[in-house]
Protein backbone atom coordinates (compact mmCIF):
# COMPACT_ATOMS: atom_id res chain seq x y z
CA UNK A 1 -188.16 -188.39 -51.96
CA UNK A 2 -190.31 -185.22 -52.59
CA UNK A 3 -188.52 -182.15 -54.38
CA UNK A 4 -190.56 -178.91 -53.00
CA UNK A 5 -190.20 -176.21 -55.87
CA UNK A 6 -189.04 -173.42 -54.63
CA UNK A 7 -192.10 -171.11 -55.59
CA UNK A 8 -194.34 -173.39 -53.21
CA UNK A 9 -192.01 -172.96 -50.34
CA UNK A 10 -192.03 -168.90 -51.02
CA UNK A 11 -195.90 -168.58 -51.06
CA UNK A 12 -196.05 -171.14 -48.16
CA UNK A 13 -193.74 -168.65 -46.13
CA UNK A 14 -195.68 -165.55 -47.06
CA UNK A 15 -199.23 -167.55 -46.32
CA UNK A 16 -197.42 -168.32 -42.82
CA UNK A 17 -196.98 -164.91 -42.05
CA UNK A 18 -199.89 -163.58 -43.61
CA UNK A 19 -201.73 -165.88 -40.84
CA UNK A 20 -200.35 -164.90 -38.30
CA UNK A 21 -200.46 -160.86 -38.84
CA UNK A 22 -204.03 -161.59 -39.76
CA UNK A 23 -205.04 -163.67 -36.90
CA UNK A 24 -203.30 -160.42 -34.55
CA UNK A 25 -206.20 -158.07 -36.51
CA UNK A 26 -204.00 -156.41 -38.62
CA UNK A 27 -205.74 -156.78 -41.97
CA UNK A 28 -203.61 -154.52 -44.69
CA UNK A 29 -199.76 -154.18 -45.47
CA UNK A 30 -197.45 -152.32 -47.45
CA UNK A 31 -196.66 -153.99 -50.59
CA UNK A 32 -194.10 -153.02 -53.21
CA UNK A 33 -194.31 -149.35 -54.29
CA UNK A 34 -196.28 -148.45 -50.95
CA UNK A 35 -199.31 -150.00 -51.63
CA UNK A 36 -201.50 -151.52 -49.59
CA UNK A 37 -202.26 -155.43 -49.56
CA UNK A 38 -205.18 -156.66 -48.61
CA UNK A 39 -204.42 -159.72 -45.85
CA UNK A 40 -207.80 -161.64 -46.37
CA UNK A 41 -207.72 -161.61 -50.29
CA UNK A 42 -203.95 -162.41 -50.54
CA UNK A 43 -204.26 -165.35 -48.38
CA UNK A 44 -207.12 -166.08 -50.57
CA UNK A 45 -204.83 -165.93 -53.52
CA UNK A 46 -202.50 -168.24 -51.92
CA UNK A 47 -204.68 -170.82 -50.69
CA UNK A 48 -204.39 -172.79 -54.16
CA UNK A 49 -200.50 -172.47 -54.40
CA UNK A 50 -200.20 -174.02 -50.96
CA UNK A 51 -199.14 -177.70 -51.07
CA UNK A 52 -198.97 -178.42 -47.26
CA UNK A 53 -202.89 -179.50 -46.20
CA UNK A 54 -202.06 -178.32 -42.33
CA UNK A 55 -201.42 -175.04 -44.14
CA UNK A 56 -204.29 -174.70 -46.16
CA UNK A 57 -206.53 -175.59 -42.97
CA UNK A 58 -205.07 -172.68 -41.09
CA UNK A 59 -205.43 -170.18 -43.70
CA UNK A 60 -209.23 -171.51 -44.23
CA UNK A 61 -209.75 -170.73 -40.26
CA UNK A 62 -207.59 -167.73 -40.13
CA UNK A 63 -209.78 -166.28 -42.82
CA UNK A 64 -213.16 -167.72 -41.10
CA UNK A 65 -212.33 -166.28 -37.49
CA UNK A 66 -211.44 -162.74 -39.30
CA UNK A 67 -214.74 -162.54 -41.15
CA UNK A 68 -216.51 -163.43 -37.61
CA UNK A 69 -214.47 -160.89 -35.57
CA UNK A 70 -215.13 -158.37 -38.78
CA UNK A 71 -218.78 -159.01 -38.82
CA UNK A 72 -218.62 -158.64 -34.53
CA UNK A 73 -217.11 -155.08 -34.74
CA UNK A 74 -219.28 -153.95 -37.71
CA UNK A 75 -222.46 -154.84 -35.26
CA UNK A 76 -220.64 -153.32 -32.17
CA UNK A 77 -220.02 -149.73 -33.91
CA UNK A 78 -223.97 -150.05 -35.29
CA UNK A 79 -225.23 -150.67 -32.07
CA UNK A 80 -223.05 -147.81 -30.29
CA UNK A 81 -224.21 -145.69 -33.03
CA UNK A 82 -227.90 -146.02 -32.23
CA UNK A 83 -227.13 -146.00 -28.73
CA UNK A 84 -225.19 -141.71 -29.50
C-alpha cells in the first residue's frame, strides 16, 4: 500500500488545473494578494513535486504546445506588422 502525502496530492491538483487553463491559452492568474502567476513557470515549478508520471507527461506537452502556439502568434503579429 502507497501513502500519498498530502502536499503531493495538493501540487498534483494545482498542476491539473494549471494544464488545463494553460492548454485553453490563458497563460497568467491571480495569485494571493492580486498578483499575477505566471502559468508556464508555475507548472515548471511543479513538474518536480509531481509523483504521478502520466502527470508529469502532460505538463511536459502542455508546456511544449504553449511555447509552439506562443512562438506561432509572435510570427503572425510580425508578419501583419510588415504587411501595415
Amino acid at each position: 500500500m502507497v501513502f500519498v502525502d498530502r502536499r503531493v496530492l495538493d501540487f498534483e491538483v494545482e498542476a491539473r488545473v494549471s494544464v488545463d487553463w494553460l492548454r485553453k491559452g490563458k497563460y497568467f492568474y491571480r495569485g494571493e494578494e492580486g498578483l499575477e502567476i505566471n502559468i508556464q513557470g508555475r507548472l515548471l515549478w511543479l513538474l518536480p513535486k509531481v509523483q504521478n508520471p502520466a502527470l508529469k507527461r502532460e505538463i511536459e506537452d502542455a508546456l511544449k504546445r504553449s511555447v509552439q502556439t506562443k512562438n506561432n502568434w509572435a510570427f503572425l503579429c510580425q508578419s501583419l506588422t510588415c504587411i501595415t
